[in-house]
Every structure is written in C-alpha cells, then in structure tokens.
N, C-alpha and C. Protein backbone atom coordinates (compact mmCIF):
# COMPACT_ATOMS: atom_id res chain seq x y z
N UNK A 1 113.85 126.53 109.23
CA UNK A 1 112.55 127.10 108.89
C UNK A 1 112.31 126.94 107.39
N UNK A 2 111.92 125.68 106.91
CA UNK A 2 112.21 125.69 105.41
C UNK A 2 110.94 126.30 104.18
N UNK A 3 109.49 126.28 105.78
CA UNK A 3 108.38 127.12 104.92
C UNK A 3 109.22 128.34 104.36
N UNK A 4 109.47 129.18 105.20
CA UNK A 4 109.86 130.33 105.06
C UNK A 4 111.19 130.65 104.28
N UNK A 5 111.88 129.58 104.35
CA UNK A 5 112.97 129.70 103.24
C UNK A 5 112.25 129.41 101.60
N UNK A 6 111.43 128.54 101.45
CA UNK A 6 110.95 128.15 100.05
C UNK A 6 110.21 129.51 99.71
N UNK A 7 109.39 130.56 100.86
CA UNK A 7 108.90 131.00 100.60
C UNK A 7 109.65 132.36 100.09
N UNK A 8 110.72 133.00 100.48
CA UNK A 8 111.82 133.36 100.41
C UNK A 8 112.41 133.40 98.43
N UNK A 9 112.77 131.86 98.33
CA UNK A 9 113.14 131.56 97.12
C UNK A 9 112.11 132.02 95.77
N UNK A 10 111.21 131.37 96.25
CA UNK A 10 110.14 131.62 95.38
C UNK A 10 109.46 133.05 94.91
N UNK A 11 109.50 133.77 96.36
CA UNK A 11 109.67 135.46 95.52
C UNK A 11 110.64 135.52 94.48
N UNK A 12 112.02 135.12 94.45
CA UNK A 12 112.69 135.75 93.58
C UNK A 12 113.01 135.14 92.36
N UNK A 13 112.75 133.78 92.24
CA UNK A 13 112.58 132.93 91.40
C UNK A 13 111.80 134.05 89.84
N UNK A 14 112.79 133.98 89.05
CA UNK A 14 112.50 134.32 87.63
C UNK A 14 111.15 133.66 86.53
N UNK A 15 111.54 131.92 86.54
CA UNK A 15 110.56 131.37 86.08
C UNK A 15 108.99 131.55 85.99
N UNK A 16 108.54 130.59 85.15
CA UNK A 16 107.21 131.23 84.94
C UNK A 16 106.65 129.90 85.67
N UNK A 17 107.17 128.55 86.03
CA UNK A 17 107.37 127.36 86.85
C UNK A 17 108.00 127.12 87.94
N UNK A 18 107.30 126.57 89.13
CA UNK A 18 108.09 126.52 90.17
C UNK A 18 108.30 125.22 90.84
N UNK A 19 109.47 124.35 90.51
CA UNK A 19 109.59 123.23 91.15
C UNK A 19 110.42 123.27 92.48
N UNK A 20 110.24 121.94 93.30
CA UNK A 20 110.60 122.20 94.52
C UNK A 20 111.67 121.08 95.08
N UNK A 21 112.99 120.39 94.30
CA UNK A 21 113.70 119.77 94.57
C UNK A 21 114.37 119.54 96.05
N UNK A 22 114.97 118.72 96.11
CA UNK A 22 115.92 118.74 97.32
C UNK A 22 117.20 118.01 96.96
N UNK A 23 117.66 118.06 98.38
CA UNK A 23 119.12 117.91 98.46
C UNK A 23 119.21 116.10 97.69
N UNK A 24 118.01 115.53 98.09
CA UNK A 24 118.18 113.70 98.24
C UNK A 24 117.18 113.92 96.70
N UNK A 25 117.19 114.35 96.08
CA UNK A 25 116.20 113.53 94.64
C UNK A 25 117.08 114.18 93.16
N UNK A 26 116.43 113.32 92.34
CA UNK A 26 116.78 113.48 90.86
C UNK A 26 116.14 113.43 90.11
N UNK A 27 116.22 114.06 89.12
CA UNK A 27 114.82 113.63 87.72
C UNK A 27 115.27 113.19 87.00
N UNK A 28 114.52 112.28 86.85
CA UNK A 28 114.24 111.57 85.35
C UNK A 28 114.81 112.21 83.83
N UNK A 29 115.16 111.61 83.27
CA UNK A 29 116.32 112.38 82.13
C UNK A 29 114.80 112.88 81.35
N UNK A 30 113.34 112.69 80.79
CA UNK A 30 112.36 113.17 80.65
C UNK A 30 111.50 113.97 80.73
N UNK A 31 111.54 114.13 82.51
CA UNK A 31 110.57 114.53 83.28
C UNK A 31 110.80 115.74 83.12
N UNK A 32 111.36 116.96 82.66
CA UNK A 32 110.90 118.49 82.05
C UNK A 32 110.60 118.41 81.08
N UNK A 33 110.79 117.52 80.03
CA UNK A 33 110.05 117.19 78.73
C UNK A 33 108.87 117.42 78.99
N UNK A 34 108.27 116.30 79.58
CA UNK A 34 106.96 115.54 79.96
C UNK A 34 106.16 116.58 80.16
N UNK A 35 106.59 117.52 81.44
CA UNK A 35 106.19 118.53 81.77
C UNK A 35 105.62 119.79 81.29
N UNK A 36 106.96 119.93 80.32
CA UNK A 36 106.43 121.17 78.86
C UNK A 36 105.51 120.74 77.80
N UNK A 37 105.87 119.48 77.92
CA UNK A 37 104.26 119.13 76.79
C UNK A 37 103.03 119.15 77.53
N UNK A 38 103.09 118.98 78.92
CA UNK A 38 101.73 119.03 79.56
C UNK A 38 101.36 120.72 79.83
N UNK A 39 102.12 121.19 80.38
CA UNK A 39 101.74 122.85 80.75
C UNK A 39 101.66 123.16 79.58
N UNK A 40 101.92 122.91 78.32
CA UNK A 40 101.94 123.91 76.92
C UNK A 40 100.22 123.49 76.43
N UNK A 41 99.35 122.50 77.25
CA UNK A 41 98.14 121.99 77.02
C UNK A 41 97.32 123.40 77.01
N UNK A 42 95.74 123.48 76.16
CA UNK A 42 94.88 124.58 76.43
C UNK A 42 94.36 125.14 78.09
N UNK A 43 94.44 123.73 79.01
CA UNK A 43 93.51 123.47 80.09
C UNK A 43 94.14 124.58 80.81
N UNK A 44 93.52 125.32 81.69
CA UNK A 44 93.77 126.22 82.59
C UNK A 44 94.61 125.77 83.83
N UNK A 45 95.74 124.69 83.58
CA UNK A 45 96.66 123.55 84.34
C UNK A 45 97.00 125.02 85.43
N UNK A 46 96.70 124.76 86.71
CA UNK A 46 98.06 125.37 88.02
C UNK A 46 99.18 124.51 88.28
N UNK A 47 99.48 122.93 88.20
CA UNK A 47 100.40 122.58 88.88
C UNK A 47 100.25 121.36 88.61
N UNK A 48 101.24 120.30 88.90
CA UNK A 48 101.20 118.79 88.43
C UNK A 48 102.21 118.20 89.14
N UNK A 49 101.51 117.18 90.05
CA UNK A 49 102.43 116.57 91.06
C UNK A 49 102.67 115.20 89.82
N UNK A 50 103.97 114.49 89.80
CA UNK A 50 104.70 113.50 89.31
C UNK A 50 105.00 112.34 90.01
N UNK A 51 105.63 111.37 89.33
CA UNK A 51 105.52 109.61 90.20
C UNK A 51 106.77 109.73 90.82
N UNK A 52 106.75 109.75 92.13
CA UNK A 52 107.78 109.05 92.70
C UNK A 52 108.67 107.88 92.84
N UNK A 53 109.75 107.31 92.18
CA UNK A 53 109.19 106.33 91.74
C UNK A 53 110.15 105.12 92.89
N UNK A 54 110.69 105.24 93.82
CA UNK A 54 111.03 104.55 95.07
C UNK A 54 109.78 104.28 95.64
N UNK A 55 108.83 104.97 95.76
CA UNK A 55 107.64 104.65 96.58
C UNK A 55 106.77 103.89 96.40
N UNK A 56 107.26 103.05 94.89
CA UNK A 56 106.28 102.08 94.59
C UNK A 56 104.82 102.71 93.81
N UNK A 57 103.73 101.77 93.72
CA UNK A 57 102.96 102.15 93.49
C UNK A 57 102.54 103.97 93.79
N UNK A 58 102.20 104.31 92.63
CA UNK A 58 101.86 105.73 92.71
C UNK A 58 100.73 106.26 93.97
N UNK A 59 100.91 107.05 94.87
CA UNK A 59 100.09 107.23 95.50
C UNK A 59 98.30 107.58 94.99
N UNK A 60 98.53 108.70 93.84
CA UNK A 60 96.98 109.39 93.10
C UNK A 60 97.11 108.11 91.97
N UNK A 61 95.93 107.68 92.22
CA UNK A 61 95.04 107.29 90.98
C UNK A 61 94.64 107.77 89.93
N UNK A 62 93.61 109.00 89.74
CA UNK A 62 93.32 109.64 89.35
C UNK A 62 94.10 110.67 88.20
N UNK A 63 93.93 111.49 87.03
CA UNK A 63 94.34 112.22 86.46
C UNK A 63 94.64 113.53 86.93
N UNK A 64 93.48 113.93 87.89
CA UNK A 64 93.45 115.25 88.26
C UNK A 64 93.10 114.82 89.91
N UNK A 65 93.92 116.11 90.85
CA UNK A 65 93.26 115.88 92.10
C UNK A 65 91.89 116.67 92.20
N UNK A 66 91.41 115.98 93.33
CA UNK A 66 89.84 116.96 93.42
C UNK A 66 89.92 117.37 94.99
N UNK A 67 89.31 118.43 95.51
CA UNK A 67 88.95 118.58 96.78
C UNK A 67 88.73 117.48 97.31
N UNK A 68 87.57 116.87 97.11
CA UNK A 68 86.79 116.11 97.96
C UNK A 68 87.10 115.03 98.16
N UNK A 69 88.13 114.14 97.30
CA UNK A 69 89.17 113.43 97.18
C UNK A 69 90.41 113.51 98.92
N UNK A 70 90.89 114.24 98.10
CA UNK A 70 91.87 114.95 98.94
C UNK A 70 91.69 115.42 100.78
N UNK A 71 90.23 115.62 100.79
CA UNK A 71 90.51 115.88 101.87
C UNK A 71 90.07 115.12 102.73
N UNK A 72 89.67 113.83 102.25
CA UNK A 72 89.65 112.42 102.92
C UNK A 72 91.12 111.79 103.06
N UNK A 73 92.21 112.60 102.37
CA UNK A 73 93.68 112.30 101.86
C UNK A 73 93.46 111.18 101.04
N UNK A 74 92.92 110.94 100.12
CA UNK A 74 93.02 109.90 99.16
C UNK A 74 93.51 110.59 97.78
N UNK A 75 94.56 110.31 96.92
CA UNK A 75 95.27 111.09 95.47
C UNK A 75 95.74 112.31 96.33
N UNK A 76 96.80 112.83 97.18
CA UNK A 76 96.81 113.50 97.33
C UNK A 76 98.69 113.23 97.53
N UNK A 77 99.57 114.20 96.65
CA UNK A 77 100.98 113.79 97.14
C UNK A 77 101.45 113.69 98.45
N UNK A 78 102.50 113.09 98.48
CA UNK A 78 103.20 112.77 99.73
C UNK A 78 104.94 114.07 99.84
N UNK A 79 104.96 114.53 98.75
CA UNK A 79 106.70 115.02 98.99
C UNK A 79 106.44 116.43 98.36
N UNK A 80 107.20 117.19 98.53
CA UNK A 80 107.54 118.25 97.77
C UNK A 80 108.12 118.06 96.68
N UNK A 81 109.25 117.83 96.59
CA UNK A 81 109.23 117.11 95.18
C UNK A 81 108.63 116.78 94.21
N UNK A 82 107.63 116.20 94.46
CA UNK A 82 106.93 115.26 93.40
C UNK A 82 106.05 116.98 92.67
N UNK A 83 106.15 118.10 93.64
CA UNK A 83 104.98 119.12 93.02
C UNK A 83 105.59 120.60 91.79
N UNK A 84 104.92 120.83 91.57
CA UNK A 84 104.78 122.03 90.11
C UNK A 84 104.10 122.94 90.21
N UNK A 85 104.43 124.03 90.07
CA UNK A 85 102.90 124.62 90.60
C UNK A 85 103.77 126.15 89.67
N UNK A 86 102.09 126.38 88.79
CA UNK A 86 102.33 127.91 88.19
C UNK A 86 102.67 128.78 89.22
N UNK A 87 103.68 129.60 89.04
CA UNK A 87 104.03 130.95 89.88
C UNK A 87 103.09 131.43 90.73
N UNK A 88 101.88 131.92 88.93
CA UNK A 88 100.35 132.69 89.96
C UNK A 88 99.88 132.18 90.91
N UNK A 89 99.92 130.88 91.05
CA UNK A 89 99.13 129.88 91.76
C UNK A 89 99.54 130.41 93.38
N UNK A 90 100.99 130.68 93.68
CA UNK A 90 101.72 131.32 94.78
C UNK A 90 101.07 132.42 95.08
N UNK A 91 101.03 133.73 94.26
CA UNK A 91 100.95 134.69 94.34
C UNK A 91 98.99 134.30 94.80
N UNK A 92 98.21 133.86 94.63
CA UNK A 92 97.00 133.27 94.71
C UNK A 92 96.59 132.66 96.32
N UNK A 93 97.85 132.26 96.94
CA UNK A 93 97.33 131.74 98.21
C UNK A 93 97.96 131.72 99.37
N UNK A 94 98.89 132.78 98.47
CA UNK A 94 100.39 133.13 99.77
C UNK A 94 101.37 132.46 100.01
N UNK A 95 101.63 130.92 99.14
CA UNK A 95 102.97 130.47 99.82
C UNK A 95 102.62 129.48 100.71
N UNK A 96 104.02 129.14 101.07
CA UNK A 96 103.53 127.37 102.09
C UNK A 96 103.33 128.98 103.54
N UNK A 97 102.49 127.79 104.51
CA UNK A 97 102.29 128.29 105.56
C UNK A 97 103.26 128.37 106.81
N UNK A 98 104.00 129.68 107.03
CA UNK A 98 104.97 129.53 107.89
C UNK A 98 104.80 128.94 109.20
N UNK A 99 104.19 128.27 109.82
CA UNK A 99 103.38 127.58 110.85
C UNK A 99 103.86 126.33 110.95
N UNK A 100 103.90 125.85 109.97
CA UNK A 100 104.16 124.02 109.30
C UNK A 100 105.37 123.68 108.43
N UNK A 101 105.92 122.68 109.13
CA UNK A 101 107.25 122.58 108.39
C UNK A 101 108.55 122.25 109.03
N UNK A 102 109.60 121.89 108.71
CA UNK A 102 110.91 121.27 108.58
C UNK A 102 111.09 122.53 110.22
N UNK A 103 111.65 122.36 110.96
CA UNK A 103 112.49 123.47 112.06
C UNK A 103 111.35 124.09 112.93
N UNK A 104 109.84 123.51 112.65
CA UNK A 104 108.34 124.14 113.90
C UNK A 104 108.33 123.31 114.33
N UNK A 105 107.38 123.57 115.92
CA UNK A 105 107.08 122.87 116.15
C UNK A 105 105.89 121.75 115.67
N UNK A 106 105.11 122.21 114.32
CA UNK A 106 104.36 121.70 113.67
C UNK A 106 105.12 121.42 112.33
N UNK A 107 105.90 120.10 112.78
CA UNK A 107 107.11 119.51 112.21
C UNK A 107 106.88 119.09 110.35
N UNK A 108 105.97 119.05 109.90
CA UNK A 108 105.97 118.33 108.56
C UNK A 108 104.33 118.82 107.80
N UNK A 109 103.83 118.63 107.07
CA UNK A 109 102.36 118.68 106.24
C UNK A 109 102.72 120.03 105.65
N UNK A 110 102.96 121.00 105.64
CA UNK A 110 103.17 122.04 104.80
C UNK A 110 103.04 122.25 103.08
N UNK A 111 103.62 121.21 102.75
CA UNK A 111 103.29 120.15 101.21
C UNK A 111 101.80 119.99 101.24
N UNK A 112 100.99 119.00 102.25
CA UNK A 112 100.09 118.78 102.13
C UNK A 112 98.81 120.06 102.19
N UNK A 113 99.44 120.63 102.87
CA UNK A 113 98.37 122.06 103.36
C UNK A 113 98.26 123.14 102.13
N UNK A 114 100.05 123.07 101.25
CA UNK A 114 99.93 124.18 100.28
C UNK A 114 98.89 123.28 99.10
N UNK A 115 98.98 121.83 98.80
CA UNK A 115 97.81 121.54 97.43
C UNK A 115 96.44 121.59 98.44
N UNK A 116 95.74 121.36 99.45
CA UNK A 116 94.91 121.73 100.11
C UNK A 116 93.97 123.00 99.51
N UNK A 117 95.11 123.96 100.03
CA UNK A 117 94.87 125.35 99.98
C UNK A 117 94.72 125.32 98.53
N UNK A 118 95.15 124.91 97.78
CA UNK A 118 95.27 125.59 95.94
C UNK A 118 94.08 124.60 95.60
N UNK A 119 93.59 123.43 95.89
CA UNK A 119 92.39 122.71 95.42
C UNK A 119 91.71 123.58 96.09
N UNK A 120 90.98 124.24 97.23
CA UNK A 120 89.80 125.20 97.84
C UNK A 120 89.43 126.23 96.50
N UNK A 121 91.01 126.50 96.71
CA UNK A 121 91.43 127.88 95.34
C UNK A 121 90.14 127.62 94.32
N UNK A 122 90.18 126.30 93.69
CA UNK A 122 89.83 125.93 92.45
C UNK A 122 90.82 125.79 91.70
N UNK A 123 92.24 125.21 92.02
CA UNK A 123 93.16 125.54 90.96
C UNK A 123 93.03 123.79 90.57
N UNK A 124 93.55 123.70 89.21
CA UNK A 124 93.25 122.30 88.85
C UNK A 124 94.65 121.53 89.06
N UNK A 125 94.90 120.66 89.42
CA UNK A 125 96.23 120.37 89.38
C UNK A 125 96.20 118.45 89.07
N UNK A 126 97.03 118.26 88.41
CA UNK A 126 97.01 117.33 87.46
C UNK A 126 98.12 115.91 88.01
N UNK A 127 98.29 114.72 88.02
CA UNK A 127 98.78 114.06 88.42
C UNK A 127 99.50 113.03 86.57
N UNK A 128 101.01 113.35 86.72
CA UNK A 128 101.32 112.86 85.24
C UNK A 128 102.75 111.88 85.73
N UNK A 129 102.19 110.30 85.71
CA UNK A 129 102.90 109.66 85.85
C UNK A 129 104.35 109.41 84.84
N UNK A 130 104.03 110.16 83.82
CA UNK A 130 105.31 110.03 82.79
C UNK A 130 106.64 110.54 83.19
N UNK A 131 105.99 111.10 83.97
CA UNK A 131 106.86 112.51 84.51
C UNK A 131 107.60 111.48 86.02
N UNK A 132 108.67 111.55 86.13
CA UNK A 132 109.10 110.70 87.16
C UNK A 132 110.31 111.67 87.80
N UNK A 133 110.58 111.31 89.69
CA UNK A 133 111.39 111.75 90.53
C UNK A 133 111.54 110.57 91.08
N UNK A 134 113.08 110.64 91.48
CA UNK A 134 113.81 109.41 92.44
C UNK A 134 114.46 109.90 93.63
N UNK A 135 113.89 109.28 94.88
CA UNK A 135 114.51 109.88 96.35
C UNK A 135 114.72 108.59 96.92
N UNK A 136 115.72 108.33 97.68
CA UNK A 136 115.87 107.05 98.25
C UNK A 136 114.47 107.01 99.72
N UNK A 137 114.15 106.23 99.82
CA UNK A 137 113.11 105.75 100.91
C UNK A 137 113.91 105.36 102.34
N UNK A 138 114.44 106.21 102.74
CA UNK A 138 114.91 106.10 104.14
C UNK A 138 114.17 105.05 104.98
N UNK A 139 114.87 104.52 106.05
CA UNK A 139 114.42 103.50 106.68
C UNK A 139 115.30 104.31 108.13
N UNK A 140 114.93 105.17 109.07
CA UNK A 140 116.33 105.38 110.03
C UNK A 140 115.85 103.95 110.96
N UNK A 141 117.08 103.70 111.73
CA UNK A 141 117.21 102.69 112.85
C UNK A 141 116.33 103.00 114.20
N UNK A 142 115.84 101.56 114.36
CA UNK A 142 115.05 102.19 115.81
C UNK A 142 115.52 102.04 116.87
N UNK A 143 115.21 103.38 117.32
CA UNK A 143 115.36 104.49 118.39
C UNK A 143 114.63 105.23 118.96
N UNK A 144 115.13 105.72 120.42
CA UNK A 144 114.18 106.45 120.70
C UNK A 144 114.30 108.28 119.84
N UNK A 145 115.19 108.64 119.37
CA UNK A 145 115.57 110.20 118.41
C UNK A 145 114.81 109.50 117.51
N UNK A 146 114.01 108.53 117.22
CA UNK A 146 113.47 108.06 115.58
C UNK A 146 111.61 107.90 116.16
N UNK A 147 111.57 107.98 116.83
CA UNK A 147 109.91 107.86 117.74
C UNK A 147 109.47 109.71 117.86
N UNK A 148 110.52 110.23 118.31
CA UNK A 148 110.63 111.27 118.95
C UNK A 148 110.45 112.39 117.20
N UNK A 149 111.08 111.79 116.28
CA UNK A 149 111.31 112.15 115.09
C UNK A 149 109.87 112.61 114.43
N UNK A 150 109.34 111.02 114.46
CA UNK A 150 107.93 110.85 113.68
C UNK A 150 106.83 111.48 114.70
N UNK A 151 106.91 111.87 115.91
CA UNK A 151 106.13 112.04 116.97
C UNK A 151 106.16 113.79 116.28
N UNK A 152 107.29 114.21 115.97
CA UNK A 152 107.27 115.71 115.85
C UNK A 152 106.61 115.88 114.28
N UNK A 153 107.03 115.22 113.58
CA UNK A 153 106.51 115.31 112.19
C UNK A 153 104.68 115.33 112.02
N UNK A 154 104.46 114.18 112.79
CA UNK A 154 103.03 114.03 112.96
C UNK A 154 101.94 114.91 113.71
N UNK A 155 103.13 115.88 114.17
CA UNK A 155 101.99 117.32 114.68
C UNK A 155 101.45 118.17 113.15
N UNK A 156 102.06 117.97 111.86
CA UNK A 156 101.48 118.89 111.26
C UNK A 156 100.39 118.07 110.53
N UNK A 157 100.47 116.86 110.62
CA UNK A 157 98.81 115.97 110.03
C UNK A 157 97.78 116.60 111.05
N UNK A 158 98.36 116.64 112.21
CA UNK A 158 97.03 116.83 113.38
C UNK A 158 96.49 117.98 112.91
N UNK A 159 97.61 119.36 112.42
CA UNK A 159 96.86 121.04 112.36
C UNK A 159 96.34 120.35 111.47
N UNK A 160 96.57 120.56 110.21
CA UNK A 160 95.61 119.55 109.06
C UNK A 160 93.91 119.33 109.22
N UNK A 161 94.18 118.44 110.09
CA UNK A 161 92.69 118.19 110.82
C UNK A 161 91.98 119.22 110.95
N UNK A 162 92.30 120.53 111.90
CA UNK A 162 91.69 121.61 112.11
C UNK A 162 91.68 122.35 111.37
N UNK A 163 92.61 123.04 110.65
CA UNK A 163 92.93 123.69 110.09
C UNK A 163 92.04 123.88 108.55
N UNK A 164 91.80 122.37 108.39
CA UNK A 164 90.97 122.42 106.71
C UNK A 164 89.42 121.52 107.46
N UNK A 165 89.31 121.64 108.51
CA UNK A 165 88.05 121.38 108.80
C UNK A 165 87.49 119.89 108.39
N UNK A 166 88.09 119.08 108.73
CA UNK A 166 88.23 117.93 107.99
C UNK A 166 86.85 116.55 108.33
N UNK A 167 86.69 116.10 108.02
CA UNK A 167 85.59 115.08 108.58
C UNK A 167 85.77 114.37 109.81
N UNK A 168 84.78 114.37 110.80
CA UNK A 168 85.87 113.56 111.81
C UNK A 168 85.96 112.38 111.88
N UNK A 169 85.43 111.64 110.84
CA UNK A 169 85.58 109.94 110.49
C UNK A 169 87.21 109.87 110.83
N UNK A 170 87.11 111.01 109.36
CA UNK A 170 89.11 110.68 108.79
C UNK A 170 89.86 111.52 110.05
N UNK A 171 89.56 112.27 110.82
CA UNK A 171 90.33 112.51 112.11
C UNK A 171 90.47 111.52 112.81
N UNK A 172 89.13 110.50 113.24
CA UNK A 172 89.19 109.40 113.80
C UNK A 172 89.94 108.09 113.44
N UNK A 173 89.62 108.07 111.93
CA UNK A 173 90.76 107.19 111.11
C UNK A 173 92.19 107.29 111.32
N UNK A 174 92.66 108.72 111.41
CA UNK A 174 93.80 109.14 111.47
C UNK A 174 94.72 108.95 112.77
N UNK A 175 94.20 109.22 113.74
CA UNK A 175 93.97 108.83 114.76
C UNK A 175 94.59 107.23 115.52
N UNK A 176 93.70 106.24 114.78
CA UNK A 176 93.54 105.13 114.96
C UNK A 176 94.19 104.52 114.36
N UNK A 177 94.26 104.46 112.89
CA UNK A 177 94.91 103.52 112.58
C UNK A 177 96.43 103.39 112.42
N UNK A 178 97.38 104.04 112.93
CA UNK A 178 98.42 104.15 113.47
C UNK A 178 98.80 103.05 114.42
N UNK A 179 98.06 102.82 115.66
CA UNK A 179 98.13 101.64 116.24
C UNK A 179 97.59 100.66 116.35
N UNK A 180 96.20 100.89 115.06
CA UNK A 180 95.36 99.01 114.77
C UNK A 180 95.92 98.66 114.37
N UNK A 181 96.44 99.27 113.04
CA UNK A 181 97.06 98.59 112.20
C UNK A 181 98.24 97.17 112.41
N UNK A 182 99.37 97.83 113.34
CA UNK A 182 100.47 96.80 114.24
C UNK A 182 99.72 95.94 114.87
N UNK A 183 98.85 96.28 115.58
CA UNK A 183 97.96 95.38 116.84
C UNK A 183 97.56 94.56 115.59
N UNK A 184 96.75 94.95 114.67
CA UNK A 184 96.05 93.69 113.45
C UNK A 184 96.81 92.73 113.18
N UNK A 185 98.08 93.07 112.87
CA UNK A 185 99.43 92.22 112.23
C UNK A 185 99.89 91.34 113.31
N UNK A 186 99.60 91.58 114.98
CA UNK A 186 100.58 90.93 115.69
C UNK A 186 101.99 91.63 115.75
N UNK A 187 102.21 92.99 115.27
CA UNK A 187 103.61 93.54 115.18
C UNK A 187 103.83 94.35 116.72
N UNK A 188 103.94 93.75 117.93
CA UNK A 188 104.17 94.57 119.19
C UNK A 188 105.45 95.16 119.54
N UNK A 189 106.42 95.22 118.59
CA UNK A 189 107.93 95.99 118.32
C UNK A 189 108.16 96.87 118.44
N UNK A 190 108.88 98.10 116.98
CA UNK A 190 108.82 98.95 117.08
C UNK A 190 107.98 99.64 115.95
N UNK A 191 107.21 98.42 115.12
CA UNK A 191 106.08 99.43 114.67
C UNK A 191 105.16 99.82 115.60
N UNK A 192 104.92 99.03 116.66
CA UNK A 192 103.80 99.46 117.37
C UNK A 192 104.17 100.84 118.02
N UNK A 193 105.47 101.19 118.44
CA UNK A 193 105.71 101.92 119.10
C UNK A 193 105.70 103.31 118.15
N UNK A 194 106.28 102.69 116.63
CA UNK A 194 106.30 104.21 115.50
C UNK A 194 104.77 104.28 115.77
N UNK A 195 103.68 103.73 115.69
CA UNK A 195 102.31 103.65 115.42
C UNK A 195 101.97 104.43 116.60
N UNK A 196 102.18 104.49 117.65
CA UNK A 196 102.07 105.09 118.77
C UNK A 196 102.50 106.52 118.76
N UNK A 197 103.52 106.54 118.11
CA UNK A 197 104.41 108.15 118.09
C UNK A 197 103.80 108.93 117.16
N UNK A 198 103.18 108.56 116.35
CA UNK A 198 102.69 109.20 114.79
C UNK A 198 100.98 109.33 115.76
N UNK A 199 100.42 108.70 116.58
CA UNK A 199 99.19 108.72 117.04
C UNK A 199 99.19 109.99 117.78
N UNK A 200 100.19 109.83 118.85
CA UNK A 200 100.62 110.98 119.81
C UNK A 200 100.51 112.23 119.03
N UNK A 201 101.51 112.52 118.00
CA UNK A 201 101.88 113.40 117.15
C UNK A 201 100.81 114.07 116.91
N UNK A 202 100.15 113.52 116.19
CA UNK A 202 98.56 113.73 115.65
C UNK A 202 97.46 114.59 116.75
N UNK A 203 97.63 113.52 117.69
CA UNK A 203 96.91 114.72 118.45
C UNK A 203 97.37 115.82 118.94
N UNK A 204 98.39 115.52 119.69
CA UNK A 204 99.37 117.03 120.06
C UNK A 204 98.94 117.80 118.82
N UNK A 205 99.13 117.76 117.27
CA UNK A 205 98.99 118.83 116.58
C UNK A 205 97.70 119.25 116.58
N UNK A 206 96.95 118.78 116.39
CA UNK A 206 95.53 118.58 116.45
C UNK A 206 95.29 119.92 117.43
N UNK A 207 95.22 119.29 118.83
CA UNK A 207 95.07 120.19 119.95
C UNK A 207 95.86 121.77 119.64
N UNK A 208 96.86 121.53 119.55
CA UNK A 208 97.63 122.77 119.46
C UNK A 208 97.07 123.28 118.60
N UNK A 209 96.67 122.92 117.37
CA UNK A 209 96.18 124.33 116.00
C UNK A 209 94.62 124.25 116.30
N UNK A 210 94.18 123.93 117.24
CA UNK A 210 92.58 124.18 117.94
C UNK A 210 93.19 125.52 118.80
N UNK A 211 94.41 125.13 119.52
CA UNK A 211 94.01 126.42 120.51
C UNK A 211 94.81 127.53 119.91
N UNK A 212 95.59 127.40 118.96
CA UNK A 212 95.95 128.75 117.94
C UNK A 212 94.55 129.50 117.16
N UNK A 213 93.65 128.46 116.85
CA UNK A 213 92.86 128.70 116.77
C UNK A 213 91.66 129.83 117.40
N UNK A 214 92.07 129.40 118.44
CA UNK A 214 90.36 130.01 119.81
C UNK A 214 91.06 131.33 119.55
C-alpha cells in the first residue's frame, strides 16, 4: 500500500521539503544544490519535478506545468521521483490518494493524480532540468505475469479519466492508441499484446472509478 505508506512518512517528516526517492534511483551529485537555489527564488514555487535522465528526452517542455497542459497529459511527470513538493502543498490537498497505487487494485497514477490535484490547487510547480535523477529503465521479459503487470498498472490512468473529468478526445486517445500504434508499425508480437493490456487496463479503471463514483 505505498499511497498510504508515503502518506504515513510524510506526516512525520521534519523538513520544510518533501522528496520522494526510491529503492532503484540516485541523484545527481548537484541536484539539491540546484534545488536550493530554485526554492530560495521570490516566486510563490510549491514543487519542482526534475530530468530523469535514463528516459531520454525530458518529458515537460515547458518551465512551469499548467492545468490545461496537463490534463491533456502533455509536461506532466512520469515518476515519483522526479517530484518536490513544499510540505504545505500536502497539508493543502491531503496527500497521494489512498485509492491509487503500488498494492490496489488501481495499480499505478497516484504520482499523476497528486500534481493533478496540486495544479487545480493553483499551486505553481516548476520543471528544472539542471536538477537531474537516475533510475535504470526496466525492460521485464515477455510474459504473460508482464501483460498481466501493465494490465494492472493501467487501471489507475483509466480512474484518471474520471476522476479529473478529463476530455473525452484524450480518453479516446488513451484508449486507442495503445493498439494503433503496434498495428501502424506492423509490430503483431508482444507489443501488440503490451498495447492490448495497457488498453484493457484503462478501461477496467475507467469503469471501476465511474462506479465508485455513482
């Protein structure tokens, strides 16, 4: 239950900063430097997601995330890790959502749902590539425990959908391009089949945080 464990930590957490490491990453011999020169700025900063830097190209473009951005999922992080976030900012929106996450059945997005929730907030949160984290980019072997994997993870994109009321282009996008994408390429393997599991996923979550919903 790792919402509820972070959420756990983070009550008792001393700091006036709250980063969110794991077992698989490292920082950058800089990247709290980087950091204290940016939070020590005038701007009314809540939080500042950083470059991942296995993942290649940076996901956000942008300096700052925006709602409206974001909830098309475009500049919007991918890890826990990569995020920062002032204390108040917690105390402001309650914490990741025990619903979503590592050990639910609404397996993964919890990350995505807590900057969600803090952009609605109005909190500003800042994207500072200087600032760098390193996690290796897993590749697991295909399988059916590796379909079954991404199939469970991909229920918490689906609440997502409902949950932040989302456009239904990008539901439909979301949706879909999971398995155009392979079909476009000619890839009928086992991307088609991850593409399939992450589709599934999606809706199962989808459906399910509609009828938590009613």
């Amino acid at each position: 239950h790792l919402s509820a464990a972070r959420n756990a930590g983070i009550a008792i957490a001393k700091g006036e900063w709250i980063g969110l490491p794991d077992a698989g990453c490292w920082y950058a011999t800089a990247l709290l430097a980087h950091l204290e020169k940016r939070f020590r700025c005038t701007d009314p900063l809540s939080g500042a997601a950083v470059r991942w830097v296995e993942a290649g190209d940076p996901p956000l473009t942008a300096p700052a995330l925006t709602w409206a951005r974001s909830r098309v999922f475009r500049d919007i992080p991918v890890a826990s890790f990569m995020l920062f976030f002032h204390r108040k900012l917690f105390d402001e929106i309650g914490g990741f959502d025990c619903q979503l996450g590592v050990g639910l059945w609404f397996g993964a997005a919890e990350e995505t749902d807590l900057v969600l929730r803090a952009l609605r907030k109005g909190a500003l949160l800042t994207y500072e590539p200087s600032a760098q984290v390193h996690h290796p980019v897993k590749k697991p072997p295909p399988s059916r425990e590796t379909r079954l994997a991404i199939r469970h993870r991909a229920r918490g994109a689906g609440a997502l959908y409902v949950k932040h009321d989302l456009p239904l282009w990008v539901i439909a996008r979301g949706l879909g391009a999971p398995v155009l994408r392979p079909l476009l390429k000619g890839a009928l393997g086992s991307e088609l089949a991850y593409g399939f599991a992450v589709m599934l996923g999606r809706f199962e979550g989808l459906m399910g945080w509609n009828r938590r919903r009613q």
